[in-house]
N, C-alpha and C. Protein backbone atom coordinates (compact mmCIF):
# COMPACT_ATOMS: atom_id res chain seq x y z
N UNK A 1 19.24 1.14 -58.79
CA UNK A 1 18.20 1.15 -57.78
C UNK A 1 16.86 1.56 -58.41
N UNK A 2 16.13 0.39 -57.73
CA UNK A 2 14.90 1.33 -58.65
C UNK A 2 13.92 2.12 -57.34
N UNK A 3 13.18 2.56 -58.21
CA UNK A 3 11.76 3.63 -57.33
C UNK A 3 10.69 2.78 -57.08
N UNK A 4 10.41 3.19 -55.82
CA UNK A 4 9.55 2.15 -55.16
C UNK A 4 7.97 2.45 -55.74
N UNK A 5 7.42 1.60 -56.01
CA UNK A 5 6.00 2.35 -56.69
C UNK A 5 5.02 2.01 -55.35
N UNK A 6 4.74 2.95 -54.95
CA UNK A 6 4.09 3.59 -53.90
C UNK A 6 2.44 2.62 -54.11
N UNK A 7 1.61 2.32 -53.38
CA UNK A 7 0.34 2.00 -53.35
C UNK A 7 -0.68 3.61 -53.30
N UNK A 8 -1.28 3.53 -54.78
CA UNK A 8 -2.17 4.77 -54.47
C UNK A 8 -3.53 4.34 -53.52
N UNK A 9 -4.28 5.29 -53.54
CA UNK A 9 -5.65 5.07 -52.54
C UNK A 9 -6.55 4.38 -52.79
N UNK A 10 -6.49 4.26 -54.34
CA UNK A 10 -7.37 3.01 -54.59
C UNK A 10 -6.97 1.52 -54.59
N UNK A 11 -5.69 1.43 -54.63
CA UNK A 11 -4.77 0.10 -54.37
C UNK A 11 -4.95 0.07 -52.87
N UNK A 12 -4.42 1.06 -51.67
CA UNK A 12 -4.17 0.87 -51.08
C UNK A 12 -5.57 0.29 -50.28
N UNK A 13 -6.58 0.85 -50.49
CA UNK A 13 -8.20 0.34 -49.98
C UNK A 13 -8.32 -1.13 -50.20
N UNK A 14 -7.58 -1.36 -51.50
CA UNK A 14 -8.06 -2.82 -51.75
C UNK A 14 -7.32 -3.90 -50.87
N UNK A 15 -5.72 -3.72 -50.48
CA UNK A 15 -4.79 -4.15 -49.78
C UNK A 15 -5.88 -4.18 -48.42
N UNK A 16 -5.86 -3.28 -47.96
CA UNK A 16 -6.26 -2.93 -46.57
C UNK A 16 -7.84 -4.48 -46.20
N UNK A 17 -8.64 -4.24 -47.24
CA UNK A 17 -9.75 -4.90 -47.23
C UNK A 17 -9.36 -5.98 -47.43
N UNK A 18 -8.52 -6.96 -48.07
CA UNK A 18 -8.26 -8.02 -48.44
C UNK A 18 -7.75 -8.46 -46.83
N UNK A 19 -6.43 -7.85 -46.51
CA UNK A 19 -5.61 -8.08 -45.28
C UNK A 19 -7.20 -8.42 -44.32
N UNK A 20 -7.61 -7.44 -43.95
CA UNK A 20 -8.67 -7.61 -42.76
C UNK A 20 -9.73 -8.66 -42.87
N UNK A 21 -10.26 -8.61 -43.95
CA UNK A 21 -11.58 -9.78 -44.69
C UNK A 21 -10.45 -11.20 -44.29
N UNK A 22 -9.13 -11.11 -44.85
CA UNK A 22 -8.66 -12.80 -44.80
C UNK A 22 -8.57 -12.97 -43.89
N UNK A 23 -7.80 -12.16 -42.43
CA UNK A 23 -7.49 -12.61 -41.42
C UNK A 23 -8.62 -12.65 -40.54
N UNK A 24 -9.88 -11.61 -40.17
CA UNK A 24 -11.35 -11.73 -39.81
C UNK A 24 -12.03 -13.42 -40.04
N UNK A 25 -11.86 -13.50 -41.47
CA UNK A 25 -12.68 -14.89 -41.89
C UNK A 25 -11.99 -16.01 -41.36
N UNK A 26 -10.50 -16.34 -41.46
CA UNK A 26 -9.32 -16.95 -41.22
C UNK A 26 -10.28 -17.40 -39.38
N UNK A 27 -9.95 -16.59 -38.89
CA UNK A 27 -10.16 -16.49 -37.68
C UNK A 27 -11.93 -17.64 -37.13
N UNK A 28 -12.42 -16.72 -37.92
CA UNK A 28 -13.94 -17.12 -37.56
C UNK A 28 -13.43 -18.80 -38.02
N UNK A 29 -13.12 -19.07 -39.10
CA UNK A 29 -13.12 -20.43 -39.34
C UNK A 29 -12.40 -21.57 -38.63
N UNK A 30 -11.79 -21.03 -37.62
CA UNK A 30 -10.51 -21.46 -37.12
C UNK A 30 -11.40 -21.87 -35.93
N UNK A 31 -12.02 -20.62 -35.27
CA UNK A 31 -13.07 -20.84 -34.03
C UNK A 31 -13.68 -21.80 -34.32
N UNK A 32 -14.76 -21.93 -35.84
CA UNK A 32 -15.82 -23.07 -36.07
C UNK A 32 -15.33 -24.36 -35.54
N UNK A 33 -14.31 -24.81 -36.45
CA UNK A 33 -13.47 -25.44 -36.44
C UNK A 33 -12.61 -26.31 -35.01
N UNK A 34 -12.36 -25.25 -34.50
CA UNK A 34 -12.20 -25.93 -33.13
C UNK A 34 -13.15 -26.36 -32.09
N UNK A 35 -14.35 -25.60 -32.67
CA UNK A 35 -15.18 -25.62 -31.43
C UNK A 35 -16.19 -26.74 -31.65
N UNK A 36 -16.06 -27.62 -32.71
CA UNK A 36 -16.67 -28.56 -33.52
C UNK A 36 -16.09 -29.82 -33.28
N UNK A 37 -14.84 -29.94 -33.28
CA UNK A 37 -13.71 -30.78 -33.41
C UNK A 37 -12.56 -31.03 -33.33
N UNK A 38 -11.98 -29.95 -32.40
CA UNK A 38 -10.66 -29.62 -32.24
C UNK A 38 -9.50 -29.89 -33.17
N UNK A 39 -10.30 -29.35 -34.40
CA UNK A 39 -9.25 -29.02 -35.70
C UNK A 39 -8.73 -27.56 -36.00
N UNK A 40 -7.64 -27.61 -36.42
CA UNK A 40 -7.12 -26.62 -37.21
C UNK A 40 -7.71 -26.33 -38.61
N UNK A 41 -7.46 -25.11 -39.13
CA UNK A 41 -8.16 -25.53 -40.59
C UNK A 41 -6.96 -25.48 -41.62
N UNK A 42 -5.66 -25.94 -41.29
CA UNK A 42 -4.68 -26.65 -42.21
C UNK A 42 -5.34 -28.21 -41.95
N UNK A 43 -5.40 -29.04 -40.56
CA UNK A 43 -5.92 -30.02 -40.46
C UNK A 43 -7.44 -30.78 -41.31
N UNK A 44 -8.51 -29.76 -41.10
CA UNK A 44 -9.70 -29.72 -41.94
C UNK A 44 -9.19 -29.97 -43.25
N UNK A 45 -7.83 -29.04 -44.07
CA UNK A 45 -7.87 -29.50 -45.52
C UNK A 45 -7.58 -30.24 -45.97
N UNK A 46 -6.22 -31.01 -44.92
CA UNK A 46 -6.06 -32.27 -45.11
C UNK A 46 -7.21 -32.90 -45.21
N UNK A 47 -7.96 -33.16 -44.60
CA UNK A 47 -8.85 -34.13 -44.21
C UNK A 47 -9.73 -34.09 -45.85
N UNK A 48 -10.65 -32.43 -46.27
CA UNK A 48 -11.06 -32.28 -47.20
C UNK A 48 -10.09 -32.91 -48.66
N UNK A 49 -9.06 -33.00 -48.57
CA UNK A 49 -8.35 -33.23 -49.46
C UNK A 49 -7.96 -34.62 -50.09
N UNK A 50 -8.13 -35.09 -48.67
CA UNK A 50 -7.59 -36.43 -49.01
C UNK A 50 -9.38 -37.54 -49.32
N UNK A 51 -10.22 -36.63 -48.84
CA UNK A 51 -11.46 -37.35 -48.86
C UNK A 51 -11.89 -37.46 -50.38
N UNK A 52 -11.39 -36.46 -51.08
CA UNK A 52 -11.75 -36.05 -52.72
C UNK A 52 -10.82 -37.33 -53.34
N UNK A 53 -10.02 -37.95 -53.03
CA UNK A 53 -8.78 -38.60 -53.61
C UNK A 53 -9.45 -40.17 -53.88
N UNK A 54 -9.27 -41.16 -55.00
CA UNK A 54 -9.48 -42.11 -55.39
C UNK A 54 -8.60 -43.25 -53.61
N UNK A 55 -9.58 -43.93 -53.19
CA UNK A 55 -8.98 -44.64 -51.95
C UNK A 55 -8.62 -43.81 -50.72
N UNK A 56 -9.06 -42.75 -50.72
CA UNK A 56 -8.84 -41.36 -49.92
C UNK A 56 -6.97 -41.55 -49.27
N UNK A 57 -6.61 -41.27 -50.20
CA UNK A 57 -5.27 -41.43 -50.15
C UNK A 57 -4.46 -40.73 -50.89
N UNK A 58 -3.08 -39.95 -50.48
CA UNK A 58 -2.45 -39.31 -51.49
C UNK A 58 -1.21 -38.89 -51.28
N UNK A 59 -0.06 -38.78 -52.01
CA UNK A 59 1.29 -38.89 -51.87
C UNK A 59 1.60 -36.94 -50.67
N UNK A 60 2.57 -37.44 -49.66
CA UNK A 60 2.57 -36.18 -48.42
C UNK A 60 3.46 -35.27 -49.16
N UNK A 61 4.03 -35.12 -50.85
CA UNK A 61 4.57 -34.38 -51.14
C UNK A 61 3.24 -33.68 -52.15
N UNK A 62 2.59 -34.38 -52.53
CA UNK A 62 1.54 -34.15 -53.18
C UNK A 62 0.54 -33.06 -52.35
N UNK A 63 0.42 -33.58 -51.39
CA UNK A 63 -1.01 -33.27 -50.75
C UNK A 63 0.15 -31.54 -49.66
N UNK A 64 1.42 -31.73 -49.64
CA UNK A 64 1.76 -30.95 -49.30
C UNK A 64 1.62 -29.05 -50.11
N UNK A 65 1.70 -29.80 -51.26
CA UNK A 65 1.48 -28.47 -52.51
C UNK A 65 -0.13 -28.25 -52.82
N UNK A 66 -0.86 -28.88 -52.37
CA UNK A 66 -2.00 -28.84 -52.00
C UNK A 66 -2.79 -27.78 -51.35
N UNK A 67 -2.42 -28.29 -50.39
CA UNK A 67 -2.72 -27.68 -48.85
C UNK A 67 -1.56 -26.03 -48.31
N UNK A 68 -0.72 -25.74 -49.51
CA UNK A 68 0.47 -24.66 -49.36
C UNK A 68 1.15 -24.91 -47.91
N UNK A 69 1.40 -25.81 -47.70
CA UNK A 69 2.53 -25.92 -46.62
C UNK A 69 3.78 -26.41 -46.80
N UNK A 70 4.46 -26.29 -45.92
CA UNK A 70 5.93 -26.53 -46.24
C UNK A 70 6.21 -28.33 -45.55
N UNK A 71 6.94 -28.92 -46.04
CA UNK A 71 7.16 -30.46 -45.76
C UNK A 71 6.87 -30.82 -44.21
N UNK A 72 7.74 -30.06 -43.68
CA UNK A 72 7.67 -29.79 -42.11
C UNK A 72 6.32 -30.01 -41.60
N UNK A 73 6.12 -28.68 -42.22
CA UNK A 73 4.38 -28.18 -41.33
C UNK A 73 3.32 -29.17 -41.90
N UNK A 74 3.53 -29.34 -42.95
CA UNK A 74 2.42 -30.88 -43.34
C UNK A 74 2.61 -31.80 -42.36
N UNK A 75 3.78 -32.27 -41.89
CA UNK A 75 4.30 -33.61 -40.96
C UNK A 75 3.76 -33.53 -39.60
N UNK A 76 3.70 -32.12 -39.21
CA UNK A 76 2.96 -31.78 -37.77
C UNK A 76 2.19 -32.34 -38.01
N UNK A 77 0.96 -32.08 -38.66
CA UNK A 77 -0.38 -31.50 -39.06
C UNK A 77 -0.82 -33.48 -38.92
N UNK A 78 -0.12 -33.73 -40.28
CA UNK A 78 -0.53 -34.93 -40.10
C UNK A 78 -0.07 -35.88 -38.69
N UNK A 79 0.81 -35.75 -37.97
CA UNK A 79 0.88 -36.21 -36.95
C UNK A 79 0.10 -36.24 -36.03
N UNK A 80 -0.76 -35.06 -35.52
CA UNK A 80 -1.30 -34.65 -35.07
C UNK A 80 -2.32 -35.08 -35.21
N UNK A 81 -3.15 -35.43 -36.78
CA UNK A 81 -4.27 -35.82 -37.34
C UNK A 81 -4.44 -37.73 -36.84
N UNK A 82 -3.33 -38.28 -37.12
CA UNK A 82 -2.92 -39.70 -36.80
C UNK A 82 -3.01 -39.89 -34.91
N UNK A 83 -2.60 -39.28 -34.00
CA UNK A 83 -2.77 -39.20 -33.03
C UNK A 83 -4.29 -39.09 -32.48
N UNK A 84 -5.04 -38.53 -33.64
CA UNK A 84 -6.72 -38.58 -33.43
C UNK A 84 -7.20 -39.36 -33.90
N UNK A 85 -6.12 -40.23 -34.71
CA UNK A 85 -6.79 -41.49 -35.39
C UNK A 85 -7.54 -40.84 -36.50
N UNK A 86 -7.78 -39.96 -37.05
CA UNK A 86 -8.49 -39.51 -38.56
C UNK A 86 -7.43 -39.50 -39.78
N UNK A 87 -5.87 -39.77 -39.72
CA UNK A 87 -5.38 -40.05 -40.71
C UNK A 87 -3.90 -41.18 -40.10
N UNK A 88 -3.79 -42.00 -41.18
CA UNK A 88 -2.81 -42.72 -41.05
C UNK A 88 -1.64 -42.70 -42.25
N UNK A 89 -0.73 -43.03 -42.19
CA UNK A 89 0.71 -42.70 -43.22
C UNK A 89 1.31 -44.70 -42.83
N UNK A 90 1.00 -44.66 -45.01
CA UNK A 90 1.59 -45.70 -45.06
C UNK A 90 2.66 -45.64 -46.19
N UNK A 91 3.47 -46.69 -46.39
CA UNK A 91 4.05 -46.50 -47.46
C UNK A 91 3.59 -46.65 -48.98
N UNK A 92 4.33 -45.81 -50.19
CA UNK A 92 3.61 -45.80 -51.52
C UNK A 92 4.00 -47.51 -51.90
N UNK A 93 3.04 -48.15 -52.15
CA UNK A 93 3.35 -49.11 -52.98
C UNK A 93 4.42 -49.63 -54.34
N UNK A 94 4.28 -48.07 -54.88
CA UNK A 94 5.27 -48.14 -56.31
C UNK A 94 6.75 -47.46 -56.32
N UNK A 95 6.65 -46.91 -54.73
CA UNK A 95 7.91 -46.00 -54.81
C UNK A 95 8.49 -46.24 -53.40
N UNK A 96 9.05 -46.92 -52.13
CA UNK A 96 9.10 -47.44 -51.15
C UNK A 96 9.80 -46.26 -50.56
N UNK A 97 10.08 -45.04 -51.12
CA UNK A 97 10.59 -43.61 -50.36
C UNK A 97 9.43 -42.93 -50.34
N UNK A 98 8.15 -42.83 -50.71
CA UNK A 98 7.02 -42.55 -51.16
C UNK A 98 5.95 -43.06 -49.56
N UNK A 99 5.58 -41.62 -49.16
CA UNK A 99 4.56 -41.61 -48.21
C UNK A 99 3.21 -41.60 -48.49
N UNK A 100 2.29 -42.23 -48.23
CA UNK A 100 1.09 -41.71 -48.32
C UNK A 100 0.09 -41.92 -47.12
N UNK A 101 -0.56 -40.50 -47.13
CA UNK A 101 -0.98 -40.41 -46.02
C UNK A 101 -3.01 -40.63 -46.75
N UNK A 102 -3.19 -41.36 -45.29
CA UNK A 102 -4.60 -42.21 -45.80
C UNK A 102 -5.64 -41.77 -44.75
N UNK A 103 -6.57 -41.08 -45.39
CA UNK A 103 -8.08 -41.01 -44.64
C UNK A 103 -8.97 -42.08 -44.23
N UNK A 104 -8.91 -42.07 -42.61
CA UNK A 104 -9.48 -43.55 -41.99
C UNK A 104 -10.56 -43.29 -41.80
N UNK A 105 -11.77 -44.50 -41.45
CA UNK A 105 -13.23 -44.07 -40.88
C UNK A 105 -13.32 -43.38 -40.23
N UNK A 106 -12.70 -43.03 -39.47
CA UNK A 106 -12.95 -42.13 -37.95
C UNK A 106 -12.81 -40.81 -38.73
N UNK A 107 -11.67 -40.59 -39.42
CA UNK A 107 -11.42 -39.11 -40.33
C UNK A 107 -12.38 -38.77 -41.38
N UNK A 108 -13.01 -39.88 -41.80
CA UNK A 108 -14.25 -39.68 -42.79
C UNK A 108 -15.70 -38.96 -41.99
N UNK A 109 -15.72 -39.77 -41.11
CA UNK A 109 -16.93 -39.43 -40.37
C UNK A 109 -16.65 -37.68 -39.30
N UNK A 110 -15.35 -37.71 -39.04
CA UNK A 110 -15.18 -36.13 -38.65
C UNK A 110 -15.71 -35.37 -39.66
N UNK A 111 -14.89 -35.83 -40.51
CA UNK A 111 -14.95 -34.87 -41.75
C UNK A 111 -16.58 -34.26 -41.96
N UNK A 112 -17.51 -35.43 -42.14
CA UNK A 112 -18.59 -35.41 -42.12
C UNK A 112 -19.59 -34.49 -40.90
N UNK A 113 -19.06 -34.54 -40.14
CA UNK A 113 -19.64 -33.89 -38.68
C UNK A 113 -19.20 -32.54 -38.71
N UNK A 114 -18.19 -32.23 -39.25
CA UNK A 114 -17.67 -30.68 -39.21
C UNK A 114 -18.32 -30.05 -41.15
N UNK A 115 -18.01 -30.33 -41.61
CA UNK A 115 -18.33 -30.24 -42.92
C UNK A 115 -19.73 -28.58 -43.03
N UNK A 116 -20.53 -29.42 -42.62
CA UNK A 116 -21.82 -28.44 -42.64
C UNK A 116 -21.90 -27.13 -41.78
N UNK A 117 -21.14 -26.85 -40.72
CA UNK A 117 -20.64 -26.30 -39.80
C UNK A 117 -19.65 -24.85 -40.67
N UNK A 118 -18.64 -25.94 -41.24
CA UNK A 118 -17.57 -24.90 -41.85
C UNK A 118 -18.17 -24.23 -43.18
N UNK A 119 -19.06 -24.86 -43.88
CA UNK A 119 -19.64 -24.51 -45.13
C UNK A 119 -20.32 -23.01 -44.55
N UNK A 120 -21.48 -23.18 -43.53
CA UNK A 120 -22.12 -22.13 -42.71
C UNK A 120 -20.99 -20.75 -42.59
N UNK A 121 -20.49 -21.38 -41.98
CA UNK A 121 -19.46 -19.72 -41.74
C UNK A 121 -19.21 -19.42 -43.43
N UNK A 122 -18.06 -19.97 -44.25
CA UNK A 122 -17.59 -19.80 -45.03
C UNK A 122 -18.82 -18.70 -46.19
N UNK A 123 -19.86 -19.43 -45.91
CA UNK A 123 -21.09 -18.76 -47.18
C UNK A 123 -21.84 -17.82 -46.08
N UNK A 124 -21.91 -17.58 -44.90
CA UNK A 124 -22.07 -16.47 -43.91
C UNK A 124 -21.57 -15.42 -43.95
N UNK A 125 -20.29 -15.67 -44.36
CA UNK A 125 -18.82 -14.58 -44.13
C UNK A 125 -18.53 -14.10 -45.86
N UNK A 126 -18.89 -15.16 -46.41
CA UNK A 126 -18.05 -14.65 -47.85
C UNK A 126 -19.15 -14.98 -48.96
N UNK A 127 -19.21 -16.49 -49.25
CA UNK A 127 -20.10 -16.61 -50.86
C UNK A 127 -21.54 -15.59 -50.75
N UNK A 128 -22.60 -15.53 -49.67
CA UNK A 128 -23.36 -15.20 -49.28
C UNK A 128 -23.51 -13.65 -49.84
N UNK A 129 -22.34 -13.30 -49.29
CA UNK A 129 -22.35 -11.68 -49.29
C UNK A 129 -21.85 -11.44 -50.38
N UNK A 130 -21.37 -12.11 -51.66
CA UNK A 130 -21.15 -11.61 -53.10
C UNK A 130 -22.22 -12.02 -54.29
N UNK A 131 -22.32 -11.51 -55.46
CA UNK A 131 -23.01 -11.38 -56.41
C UNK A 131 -21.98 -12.77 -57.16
N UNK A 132 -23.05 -13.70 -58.24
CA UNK A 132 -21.85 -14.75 -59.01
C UNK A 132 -20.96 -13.76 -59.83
N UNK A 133 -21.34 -12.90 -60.28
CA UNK A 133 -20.58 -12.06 -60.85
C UNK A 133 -18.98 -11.48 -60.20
N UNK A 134 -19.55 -11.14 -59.19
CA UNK A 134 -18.69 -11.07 -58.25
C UNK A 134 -17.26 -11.87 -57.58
N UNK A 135 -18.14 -13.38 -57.78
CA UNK A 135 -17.36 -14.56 -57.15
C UNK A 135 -16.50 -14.79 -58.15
N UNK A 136 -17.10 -14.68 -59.57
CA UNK A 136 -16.25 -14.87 -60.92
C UNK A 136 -15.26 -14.00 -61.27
N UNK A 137 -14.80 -13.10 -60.23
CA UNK A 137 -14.30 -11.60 -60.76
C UNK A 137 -13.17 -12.00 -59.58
N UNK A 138 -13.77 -12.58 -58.18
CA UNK A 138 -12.71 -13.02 -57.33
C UNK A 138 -11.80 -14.47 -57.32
N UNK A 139 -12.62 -14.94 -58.03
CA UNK A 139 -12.17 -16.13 -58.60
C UNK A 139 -10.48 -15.96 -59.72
N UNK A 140 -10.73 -15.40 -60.57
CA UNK A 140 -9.96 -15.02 -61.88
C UNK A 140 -8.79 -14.03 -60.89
N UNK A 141 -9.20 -13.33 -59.86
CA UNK A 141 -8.04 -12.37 -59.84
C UNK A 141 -7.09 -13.22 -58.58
N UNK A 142 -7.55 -14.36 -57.74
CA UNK A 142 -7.22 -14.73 -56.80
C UNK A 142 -6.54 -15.91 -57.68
N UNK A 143 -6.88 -16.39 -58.03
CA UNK A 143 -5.93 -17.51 -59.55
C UNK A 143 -4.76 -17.14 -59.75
N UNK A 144 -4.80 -15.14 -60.56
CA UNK A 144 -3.81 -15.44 -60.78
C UNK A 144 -2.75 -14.44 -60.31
N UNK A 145 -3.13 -14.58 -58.94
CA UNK A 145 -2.34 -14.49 -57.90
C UNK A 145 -1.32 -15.82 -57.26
N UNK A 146 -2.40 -16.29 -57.22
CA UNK A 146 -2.24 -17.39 -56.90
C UNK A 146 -0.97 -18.31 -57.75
N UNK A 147 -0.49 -18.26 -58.95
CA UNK A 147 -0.17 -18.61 -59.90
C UNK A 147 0.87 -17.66 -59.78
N UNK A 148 1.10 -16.64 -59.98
CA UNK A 148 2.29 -15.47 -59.65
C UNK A 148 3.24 -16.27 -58.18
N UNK A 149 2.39 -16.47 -57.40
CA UNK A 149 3.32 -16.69 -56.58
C UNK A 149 3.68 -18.15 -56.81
N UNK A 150 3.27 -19.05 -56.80
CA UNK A 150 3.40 -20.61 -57.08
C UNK A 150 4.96 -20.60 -58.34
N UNK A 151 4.97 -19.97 -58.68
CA UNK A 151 5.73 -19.45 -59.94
C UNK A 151 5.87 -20.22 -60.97
């Protein structure tokens, strides 16, 4: 058995601030977001995600590790997105078990309409209020976190 290593006060400040800052910002963006376009902001990344993509298109196992969701919760998401007509799911050309889910005009031009909106909060709430120094320091430690868990 091992000994639990306890969070001291300076760990534990940092925990505390992270928890509140993600779920605070989480939140605000979620409001923007809906109140713009009745998106989610798993939905928004789809959308951001697939807009970056050569033919704005990209495999739903792909874009699932992407976006950190689980197969499932991607399938909502995009369902949901297709029902608004901003994304459609066709088959991969080279692999006929192979999904790909495709950013339509209508999802381009959302995209476009919410875009400037979500940027506002995001650099309101967060880039705004740090030093580059700063961003480079949250950058590197959120990586490789990020990377720890991804494993």
């Amino acid at each position: 058995m091992t000994d639990t290593r306890w969070l001291d006060e300076t760990e534990m400040a940092a925990w505390r601030a992270f928890l509140a800052t993600s779920h605070l910002l989480e939140r605000r963006i979620e409001e923007q977001l809906k109140a713009s376009a009745g998106l989610t902001h798993p939905q928004y990344e789809i959308l951001v995600r697939l807009s970056a993509q050569p033919g704005h298109r990209m495999r739903m196992t792909e874009l699932a590790r992407g976006v950190v969701a689980s197969k499932s919760a991607l399938t909502y998401q995009i369902t949901q997105l297709e029902k608004a007509g901003l994304v459609e799911r066709t088959t991969c050309p080279s692999d006929d078990r192979g999904v790909l889910a495709v950013l339509t005009g209508a999802g381009m031009r959302c995209l476009e309409q919410v875009a400037p909106g979500h940027v506002e909060v995001v650099r309101a709430y967060l880039i705004d209020r740090l030093t580059r120094d700063e961003l480079e320091v949250m950058t590197t430690a959120m990586r490789r976190t990020e990377q720890a868990l991804r494993g």
